[in-house]
C-alpha atoms as a PDB file:
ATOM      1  CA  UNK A   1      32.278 -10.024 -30.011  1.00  0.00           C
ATOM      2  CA  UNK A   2      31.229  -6.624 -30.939  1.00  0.00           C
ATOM      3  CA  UNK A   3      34.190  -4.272 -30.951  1.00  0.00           C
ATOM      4  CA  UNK A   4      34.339  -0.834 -31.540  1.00  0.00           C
ATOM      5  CA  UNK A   5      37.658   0.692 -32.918  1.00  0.00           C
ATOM      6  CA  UNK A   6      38.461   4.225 -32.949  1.00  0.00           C
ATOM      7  CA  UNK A   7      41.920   3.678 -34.585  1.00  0.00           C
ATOM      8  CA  UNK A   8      42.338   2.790 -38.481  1.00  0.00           C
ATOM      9  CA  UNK A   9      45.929   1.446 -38.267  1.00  0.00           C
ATOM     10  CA  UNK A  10      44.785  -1.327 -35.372  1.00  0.00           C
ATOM     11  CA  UNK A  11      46.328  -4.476 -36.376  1.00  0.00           C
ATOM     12  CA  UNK A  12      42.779  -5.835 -35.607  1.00  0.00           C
ATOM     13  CA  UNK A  13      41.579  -4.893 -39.539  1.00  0.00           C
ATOM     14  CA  UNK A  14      45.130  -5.498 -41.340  1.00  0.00           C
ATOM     15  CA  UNK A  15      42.142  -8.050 -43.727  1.00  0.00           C
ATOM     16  CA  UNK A  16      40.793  -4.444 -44.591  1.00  0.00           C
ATOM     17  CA  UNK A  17      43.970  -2.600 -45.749  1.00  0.00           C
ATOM     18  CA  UNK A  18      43.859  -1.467 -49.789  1.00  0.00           C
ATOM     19  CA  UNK A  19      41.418  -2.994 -51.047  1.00  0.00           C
ATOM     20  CA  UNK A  20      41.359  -0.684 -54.266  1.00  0.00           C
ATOM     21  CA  UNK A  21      44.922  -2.251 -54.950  1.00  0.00           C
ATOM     22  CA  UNK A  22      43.973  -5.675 -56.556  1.00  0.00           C
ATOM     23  CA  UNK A  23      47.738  -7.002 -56.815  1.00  0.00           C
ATOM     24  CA  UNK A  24      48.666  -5.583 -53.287  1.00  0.00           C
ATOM     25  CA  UNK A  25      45.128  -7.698 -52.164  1.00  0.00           C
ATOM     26  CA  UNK A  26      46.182 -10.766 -54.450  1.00  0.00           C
ATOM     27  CA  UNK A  27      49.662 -11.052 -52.201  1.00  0.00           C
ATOM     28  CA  UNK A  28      47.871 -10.332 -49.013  1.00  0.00           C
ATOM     29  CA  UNK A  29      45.061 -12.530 -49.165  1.00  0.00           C
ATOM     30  CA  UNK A  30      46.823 -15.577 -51.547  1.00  0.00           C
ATOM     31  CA  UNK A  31      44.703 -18.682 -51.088  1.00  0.00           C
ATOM     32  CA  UNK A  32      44.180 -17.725 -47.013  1.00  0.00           C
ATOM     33  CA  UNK A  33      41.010 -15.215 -47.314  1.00  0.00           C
ATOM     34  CA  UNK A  34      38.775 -12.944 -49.142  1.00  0.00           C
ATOM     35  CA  UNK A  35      36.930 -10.329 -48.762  1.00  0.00           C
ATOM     36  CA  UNK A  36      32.851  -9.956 -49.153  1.00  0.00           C
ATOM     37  CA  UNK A  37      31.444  -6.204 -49.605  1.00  0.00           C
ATOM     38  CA  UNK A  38      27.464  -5.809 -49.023  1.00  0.00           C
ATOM     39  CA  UNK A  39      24.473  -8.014 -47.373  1.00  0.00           C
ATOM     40  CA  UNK A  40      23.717 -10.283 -50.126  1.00  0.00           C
ATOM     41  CA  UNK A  41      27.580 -11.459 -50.641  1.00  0.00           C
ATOM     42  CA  UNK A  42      27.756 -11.943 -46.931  1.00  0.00           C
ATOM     43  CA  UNK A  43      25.023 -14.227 -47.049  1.00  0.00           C
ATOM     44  CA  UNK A  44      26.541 -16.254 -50.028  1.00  0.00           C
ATOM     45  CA  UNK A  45      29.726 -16.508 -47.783  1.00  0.00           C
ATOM     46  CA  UNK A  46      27.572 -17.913 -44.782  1.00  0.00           C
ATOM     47  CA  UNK A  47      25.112 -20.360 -47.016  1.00  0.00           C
ATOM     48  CA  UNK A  48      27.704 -21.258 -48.808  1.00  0.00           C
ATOM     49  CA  UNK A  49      29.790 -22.501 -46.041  1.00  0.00           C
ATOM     50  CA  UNK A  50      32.504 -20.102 -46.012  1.00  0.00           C
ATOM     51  CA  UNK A  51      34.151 -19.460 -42.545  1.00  0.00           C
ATOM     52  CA  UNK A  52      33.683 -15.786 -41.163  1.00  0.00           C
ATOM     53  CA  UNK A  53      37.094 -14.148 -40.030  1.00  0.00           C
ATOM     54  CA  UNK A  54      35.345 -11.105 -39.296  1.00  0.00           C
ATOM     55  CA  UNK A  55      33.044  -8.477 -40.254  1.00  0.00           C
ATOM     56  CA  UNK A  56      33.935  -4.752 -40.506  1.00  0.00           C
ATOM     57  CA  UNK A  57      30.140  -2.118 -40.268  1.00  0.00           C
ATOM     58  CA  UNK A  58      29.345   1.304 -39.754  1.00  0.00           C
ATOM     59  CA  UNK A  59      27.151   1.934 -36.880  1.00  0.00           C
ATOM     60  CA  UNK A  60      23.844   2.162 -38.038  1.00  0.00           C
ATOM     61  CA  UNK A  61      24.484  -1.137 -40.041  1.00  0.00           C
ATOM     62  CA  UNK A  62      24.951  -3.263 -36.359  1.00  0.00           C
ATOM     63  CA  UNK A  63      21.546  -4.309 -36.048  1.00  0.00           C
ATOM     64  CA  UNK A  64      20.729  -5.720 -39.497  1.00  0.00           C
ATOM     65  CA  UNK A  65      23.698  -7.161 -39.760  1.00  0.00           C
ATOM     66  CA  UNK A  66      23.584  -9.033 -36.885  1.00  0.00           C
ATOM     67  CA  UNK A  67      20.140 -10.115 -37.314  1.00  0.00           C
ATOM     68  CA  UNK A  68      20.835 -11.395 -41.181  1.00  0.00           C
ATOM     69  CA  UNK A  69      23.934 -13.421 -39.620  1.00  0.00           C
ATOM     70  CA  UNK A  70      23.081 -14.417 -36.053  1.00  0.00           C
ATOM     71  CA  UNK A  71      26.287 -15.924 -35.537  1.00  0.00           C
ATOM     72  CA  UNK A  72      27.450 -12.423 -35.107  1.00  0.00           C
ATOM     73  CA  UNK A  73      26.029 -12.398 -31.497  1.00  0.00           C
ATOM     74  CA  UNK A  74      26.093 -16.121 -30.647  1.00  0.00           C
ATOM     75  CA  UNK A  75      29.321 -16.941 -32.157  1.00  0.00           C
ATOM     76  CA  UNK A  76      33.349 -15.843 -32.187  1.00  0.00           C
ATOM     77  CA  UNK A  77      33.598 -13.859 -35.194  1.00  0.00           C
ATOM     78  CA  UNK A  78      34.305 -10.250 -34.347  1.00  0.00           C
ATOM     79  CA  UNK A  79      32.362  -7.638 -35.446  1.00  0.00           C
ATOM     80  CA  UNK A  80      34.492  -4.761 -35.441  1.00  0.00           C
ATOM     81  CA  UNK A  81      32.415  -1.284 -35.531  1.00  0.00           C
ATOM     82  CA  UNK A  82      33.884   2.151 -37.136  1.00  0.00           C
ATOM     83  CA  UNK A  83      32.459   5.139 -38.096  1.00  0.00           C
ATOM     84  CA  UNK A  84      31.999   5.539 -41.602  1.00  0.00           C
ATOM     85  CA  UNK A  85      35.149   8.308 -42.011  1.00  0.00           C
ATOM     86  CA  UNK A  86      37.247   6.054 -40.173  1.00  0.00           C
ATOM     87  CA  UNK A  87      36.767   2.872 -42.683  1.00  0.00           C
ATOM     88  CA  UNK A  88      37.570   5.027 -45.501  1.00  0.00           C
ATOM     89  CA  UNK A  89      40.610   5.511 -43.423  1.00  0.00           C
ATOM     90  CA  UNK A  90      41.182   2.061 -43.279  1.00  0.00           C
ATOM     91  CA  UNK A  91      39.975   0.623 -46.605  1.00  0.00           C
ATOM     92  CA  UNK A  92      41.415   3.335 -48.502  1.00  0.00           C
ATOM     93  CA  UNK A  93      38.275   4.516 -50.200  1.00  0.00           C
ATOM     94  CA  UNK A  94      34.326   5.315 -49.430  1.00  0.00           C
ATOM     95  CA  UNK A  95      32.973   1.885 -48.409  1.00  0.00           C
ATOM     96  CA  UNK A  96      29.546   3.422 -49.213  1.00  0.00           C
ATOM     97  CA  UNK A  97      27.780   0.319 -48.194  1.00  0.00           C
ATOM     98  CA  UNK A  98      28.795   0.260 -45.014  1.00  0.00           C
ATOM     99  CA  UNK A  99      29.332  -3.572 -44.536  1.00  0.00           C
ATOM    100  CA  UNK A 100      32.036  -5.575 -45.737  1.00  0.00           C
ATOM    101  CA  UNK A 101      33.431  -9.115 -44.346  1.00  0.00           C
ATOM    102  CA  UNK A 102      36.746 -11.497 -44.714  1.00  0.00           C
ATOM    103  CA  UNK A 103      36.359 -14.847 -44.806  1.00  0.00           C
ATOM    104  CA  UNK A 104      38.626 -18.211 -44.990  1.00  0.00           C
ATOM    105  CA  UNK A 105      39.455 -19.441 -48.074  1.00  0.00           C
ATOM    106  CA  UNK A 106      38.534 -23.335 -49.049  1.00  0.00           C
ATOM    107  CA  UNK A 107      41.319 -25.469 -50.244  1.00  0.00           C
ATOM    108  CA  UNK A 108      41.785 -25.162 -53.746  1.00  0.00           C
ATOM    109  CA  UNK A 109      40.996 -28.089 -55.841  1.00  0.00           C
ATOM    110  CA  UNK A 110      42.991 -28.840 -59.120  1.00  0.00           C
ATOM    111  CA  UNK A 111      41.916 -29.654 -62.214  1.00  0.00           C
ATOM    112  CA  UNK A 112      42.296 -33.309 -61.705  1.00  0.00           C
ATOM    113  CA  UNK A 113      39.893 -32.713 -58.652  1.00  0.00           C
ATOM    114  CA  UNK A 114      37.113 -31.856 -60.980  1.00  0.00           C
ATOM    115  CA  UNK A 115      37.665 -34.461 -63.472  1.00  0.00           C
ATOM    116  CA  UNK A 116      37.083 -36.798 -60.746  1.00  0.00           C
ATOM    117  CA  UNK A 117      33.712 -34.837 -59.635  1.00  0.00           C
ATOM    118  CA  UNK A 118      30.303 -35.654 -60.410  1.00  0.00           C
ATOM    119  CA  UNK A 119      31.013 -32.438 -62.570  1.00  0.00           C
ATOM    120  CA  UNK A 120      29.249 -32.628 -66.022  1.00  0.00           C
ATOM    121  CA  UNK A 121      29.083 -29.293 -66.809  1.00  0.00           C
ATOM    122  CA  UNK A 122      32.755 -26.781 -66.228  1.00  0.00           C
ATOM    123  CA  UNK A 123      32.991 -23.318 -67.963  1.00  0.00           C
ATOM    124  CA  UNK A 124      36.796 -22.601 -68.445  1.00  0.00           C
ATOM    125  CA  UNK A 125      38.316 -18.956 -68.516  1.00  0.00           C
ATOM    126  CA  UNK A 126      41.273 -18.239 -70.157  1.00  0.00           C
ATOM    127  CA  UNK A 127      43.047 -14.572 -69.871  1.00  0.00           C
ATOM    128  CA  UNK A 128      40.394 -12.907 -68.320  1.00  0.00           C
ATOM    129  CA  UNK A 129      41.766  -9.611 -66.277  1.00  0.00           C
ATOM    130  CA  UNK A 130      38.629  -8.204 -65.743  1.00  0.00           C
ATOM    131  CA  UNK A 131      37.394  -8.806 -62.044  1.00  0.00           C
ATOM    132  CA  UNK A 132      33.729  -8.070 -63.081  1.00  0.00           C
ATOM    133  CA  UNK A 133      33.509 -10.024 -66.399  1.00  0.00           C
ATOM    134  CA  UNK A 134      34.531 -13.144 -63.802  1.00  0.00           C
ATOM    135  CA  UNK A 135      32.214 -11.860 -61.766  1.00  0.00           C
ATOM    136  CA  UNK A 136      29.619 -12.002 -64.445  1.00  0.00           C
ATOM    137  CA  UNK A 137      30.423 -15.175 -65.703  1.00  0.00           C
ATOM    138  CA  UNK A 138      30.614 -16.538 -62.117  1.00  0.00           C
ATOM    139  CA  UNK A 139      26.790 -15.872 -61.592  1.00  0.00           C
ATOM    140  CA  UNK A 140      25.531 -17.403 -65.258  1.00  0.00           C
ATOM    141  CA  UNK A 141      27.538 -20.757 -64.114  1.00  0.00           C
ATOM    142  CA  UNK A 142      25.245 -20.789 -61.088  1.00  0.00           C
ATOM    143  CA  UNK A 143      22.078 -19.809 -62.376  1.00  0.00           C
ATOM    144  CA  UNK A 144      22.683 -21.910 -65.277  1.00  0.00           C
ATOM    145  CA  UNK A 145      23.514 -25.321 -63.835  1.00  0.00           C
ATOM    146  CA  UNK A 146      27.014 -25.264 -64.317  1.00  0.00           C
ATOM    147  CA  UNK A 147      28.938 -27.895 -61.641  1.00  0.00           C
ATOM    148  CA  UNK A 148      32.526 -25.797 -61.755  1.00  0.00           C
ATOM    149  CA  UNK A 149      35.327 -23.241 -63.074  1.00  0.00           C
ATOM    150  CA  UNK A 150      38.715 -23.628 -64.315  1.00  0.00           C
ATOM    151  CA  UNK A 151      40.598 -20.863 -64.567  1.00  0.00           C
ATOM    152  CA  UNK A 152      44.015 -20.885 -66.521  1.00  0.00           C
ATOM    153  CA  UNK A 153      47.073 -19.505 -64.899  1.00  0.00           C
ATOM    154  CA  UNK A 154      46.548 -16.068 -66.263  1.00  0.00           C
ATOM    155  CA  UNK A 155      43.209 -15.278 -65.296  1.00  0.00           C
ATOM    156  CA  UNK A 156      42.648 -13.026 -62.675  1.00  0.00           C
ATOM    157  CA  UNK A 157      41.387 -14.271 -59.195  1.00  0.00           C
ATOM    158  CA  UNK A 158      37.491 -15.426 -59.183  1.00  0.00           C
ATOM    159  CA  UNK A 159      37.417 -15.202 -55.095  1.00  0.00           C
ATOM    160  CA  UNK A 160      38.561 -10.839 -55.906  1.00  0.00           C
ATOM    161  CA  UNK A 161      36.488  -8.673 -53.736  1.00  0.00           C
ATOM    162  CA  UNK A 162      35.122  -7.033 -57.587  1.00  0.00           C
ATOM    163  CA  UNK A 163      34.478 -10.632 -58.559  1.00  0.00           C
ATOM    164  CA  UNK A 164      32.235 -11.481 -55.556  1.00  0.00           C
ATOM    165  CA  UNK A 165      30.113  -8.352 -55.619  1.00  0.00           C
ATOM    166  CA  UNK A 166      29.278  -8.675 -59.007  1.00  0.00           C
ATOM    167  CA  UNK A 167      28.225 -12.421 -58.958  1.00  0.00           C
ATOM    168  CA  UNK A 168      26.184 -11.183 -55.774  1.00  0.00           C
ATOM    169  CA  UNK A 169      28.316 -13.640 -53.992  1.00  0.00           C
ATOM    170  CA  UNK A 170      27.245 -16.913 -56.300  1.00  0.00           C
ATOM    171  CA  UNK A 171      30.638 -17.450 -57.360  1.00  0.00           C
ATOM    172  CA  UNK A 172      31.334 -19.168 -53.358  1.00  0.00           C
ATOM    173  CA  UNK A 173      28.599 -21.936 -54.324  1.00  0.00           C
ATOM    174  CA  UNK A 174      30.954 -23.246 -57.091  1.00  0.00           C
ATOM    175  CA  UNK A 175      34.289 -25.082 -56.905  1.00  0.00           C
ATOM    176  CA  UNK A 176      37.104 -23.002 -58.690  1.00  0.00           C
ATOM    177  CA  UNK A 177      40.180 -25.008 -59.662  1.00  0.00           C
ATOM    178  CA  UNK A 178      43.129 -23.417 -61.297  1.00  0.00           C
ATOM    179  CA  UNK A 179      45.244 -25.171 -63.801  1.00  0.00           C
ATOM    180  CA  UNK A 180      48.991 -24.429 -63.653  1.00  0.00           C
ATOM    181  CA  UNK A 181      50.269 -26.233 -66.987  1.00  0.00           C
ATOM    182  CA  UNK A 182      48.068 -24.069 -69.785  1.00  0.00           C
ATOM    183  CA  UNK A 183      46.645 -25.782 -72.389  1.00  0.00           C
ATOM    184  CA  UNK A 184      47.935 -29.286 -71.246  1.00  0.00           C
ATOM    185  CA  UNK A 185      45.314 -29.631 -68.277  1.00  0.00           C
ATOM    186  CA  UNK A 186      42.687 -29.303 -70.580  1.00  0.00           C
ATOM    187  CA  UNK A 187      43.533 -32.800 -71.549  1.00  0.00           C
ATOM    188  CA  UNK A 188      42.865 -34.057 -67.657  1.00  0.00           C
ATOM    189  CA  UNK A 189      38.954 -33.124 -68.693  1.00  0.00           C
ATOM    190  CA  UNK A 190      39.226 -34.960 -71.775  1.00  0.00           C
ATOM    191  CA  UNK A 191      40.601 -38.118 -70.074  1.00  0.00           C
ATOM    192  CA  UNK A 192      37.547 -38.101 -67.910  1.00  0.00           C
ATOM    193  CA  UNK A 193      35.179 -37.854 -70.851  1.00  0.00           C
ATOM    194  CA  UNK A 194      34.518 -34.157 -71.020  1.00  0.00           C
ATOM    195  CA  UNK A 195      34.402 -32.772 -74.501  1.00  0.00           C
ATOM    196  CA  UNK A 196      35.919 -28.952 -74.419  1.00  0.00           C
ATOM    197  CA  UNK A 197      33.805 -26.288 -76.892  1.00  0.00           C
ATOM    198  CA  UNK A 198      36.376 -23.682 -77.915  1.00  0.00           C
ATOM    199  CA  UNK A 199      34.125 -20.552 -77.663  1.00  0.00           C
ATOM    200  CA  UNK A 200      34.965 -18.258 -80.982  1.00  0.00           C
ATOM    201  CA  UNK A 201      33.201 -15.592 -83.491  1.00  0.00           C
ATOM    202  CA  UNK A 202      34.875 -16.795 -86.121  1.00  0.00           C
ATOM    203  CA  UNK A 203      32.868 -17.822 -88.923  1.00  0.00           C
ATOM    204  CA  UNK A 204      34.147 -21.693 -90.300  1.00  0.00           C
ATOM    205  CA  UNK A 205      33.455 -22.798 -86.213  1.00  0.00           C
ATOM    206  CA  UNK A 206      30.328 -24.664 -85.715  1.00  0.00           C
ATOM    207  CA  UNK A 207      27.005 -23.312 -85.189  1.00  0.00           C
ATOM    208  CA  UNK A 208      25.813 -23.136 -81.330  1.00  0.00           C
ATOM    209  CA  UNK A 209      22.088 -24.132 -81.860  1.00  0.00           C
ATOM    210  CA  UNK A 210      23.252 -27.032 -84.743  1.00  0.00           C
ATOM    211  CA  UNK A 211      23.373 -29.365 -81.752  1.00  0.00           C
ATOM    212  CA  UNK A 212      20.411 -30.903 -80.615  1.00  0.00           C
ATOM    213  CA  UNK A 213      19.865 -30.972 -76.483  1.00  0.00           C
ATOM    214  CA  UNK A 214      19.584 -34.614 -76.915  1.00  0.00           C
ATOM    215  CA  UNK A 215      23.135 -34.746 -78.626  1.00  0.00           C
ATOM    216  CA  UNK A 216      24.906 -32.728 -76.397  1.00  0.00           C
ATOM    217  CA  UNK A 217      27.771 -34.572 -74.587  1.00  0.00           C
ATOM    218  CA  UNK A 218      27.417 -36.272 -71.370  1.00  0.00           C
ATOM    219  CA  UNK A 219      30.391 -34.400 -70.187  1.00  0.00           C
ATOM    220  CA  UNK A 220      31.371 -30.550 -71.273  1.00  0.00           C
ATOM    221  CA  UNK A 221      33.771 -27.785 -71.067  1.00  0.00           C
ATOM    222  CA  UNK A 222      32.926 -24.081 -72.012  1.00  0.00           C
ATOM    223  CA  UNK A 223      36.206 -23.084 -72.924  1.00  0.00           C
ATOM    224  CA  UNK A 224      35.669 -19.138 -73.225  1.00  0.00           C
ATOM    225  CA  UNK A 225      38.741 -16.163 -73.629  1.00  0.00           C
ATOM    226  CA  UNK A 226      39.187 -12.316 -72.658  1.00  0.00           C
ATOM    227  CA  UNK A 227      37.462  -9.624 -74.367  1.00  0.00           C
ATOM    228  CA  UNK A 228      39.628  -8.553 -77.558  1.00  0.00           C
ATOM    229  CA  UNK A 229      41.758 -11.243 -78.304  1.00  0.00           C
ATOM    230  CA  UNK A 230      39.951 -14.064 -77.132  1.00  0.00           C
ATOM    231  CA  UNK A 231      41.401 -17.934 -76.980  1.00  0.00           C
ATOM    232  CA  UNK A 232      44.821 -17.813 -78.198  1.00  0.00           C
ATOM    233  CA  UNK A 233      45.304 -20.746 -80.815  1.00  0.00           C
ATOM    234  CA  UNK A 234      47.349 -23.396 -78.448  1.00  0.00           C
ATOM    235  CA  UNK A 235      43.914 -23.279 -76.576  1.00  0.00           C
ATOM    236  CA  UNK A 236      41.970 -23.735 -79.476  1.00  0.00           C
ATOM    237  CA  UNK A 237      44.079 -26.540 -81.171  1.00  0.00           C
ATOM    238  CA  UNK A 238      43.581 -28.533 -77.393  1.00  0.00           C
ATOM    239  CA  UNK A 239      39.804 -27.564 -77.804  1.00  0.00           C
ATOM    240  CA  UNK A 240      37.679 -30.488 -78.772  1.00  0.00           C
ATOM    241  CA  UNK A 241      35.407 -28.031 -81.370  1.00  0.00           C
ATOM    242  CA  UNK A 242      35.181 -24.810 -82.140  1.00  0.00           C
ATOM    243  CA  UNK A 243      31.954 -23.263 -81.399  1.00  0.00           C
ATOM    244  CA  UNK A 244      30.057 -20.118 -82.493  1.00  0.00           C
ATOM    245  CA  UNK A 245      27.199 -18.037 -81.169  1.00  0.00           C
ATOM    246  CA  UNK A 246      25.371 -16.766 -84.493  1.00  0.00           C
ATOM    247  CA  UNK A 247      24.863 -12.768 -84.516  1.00  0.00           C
ATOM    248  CA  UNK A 248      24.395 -10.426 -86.467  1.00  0.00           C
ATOM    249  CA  UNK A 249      26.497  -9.586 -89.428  1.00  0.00           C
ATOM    250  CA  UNK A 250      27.420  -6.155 -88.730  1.00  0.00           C
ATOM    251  CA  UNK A 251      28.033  -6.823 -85.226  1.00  0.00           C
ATOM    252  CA  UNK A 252      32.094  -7.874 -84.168  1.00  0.00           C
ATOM    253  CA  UNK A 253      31.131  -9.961 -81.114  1.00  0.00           C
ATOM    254  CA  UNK A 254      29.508 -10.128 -77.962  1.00  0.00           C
ATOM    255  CA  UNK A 255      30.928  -9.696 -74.203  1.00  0.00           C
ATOM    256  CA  UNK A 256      32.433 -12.466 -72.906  1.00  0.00           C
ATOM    257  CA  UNK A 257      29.535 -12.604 -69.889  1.00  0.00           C
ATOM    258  CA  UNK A 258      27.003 -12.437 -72.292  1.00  0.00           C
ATOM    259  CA  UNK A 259      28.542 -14.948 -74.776  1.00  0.00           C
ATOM    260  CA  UNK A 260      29.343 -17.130 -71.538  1.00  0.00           C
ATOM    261  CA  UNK A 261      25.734 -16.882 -70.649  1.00  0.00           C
ATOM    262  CA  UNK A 262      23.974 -17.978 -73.558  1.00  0.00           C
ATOM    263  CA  UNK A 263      26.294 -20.753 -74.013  1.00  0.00           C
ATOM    264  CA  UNK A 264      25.455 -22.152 -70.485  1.00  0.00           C
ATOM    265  CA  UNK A 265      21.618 -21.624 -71.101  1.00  0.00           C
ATOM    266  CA  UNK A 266      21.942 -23.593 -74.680  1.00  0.00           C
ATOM    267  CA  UNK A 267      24.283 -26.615 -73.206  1.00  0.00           C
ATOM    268  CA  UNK A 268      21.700 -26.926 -69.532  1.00  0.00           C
ATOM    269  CA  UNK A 269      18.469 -26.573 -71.999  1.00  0.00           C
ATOM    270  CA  UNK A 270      15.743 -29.589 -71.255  1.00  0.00           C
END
């Protein structure tokens, strides 16, 4: 299935076309595909289940490629082969790296979907636009133990081609279910037991660290907001609590990936 293309407009890589325009990609891909840029993200896509459409290289990238994903040779995903002039062509920019893939998208579940999981621990984004703070927040959840996301109906896609490099692919391991009626599906989690922290600098929420690991609750939702005006208060009147990471005085707040992260390491602690 190796097949070399010497023409940038064959129908053959329509998966490729802009992918420096993030809405034109949102309509294109919907909830069919997405795309994976560099080795490691390919391999998430492949260990994570993901079905290969196809995979786009330069020349001198055939062999490892095909050797990291056998399937390549064996299989009936096309490998399509271009000089490195002619992607840029294609892609509409430098695709310095020299490998990128689509694959199929899995069903998405809804919010009721992973209520009814063996899901104990969901980090919830609301408002984020920023592809790589996702991104970031995407590979915390998995090194962190956490089961799932829930994205509201304003944040920005989590299966983004920006989103997937960033969380070096991790972001495939974990469901992703997107809520459609914002804050009112919060209260599906809470009628399967979860508890929802309200993630906030302000300073009359509750202390991070005042609850002991042995307290925490059996079921839990990291309810976190964009960078700037975080949770908007509709969110954090649903919110179960209101939860603060202590910092420094003179210090406004923290990113949202970083704030994410620590949360996730204090609610999975032994």
């Amino acid at each position: 299935m190796i097949i070399e293309i010497d023409d940038p407009e064959n129908p053959l890589l329509d998966d490729y076309c802009l992918l420096n325009d993030q809405a034109a990609r949102r309509t294109r891909e919907g909830d069919e595909f997405f795309i994976a840029e560099g080795y490691i993200p390919i391999d998430r896509v492949v260990d994570s289940g993901h079905r290969l459409r196809s995979v786009l290289v330069t020349p001198s990238r055939v062999e490892r490629i095909t050797e990291r994903v056998p399937g390549l040779i064996d299989g009936d995903t096309p490998l399509y082969v271009m000089t490195r002039d002619l992607i840029e062509h294609a892609v509409g920019f430098d695709l310095h790296r020299g490998v990128v893939a689509s694959a199929q998208r899995r069903p998405v579940p809804s919010v009721a979907d992973i209520a009814a999981s063996s899901a104990r621990r969901v980090a919830v984004l609301v408002g984020l636009n920023d592809a790589e703070n996702v991104g970031v927040i995407s590979r915390a959840a998995r090194a962190l133990r956490i089961d799932a996301l829930v994205l509201d109906p304003t944040c920005t896609d989590a299966y983004s081609r920006r989103t997937i490099r960033v969380s070096m692919g991790e972001v495939l391991h974990l469901p992703v279910a997107r809520a459609h009626d914002w804050p009112t599906d919060l209260e599906v989690l809470h009628r399967a037991g979860f508890e929802s922290w309200a993630m906030t600098p302000s300073p009359d929420a509750i202390d991070l660290w005042s609850t002991p690991a042995d307290a925490l609750p059996e079921r839990l939702a990291i309810v976190v907001g964009a960078e700037g005006p975080g949770l908007d208060e509709a969110t954090m009147r649903a919110a179960t609590r209101r939860i603060r990471i202590p910092i420094h005085a003179d210090v406004d707040s923290l990113n949202v990936g970083h704030a994410a992260a620590i949360t996730f390491a204090a609610i999975t602690r032994p």
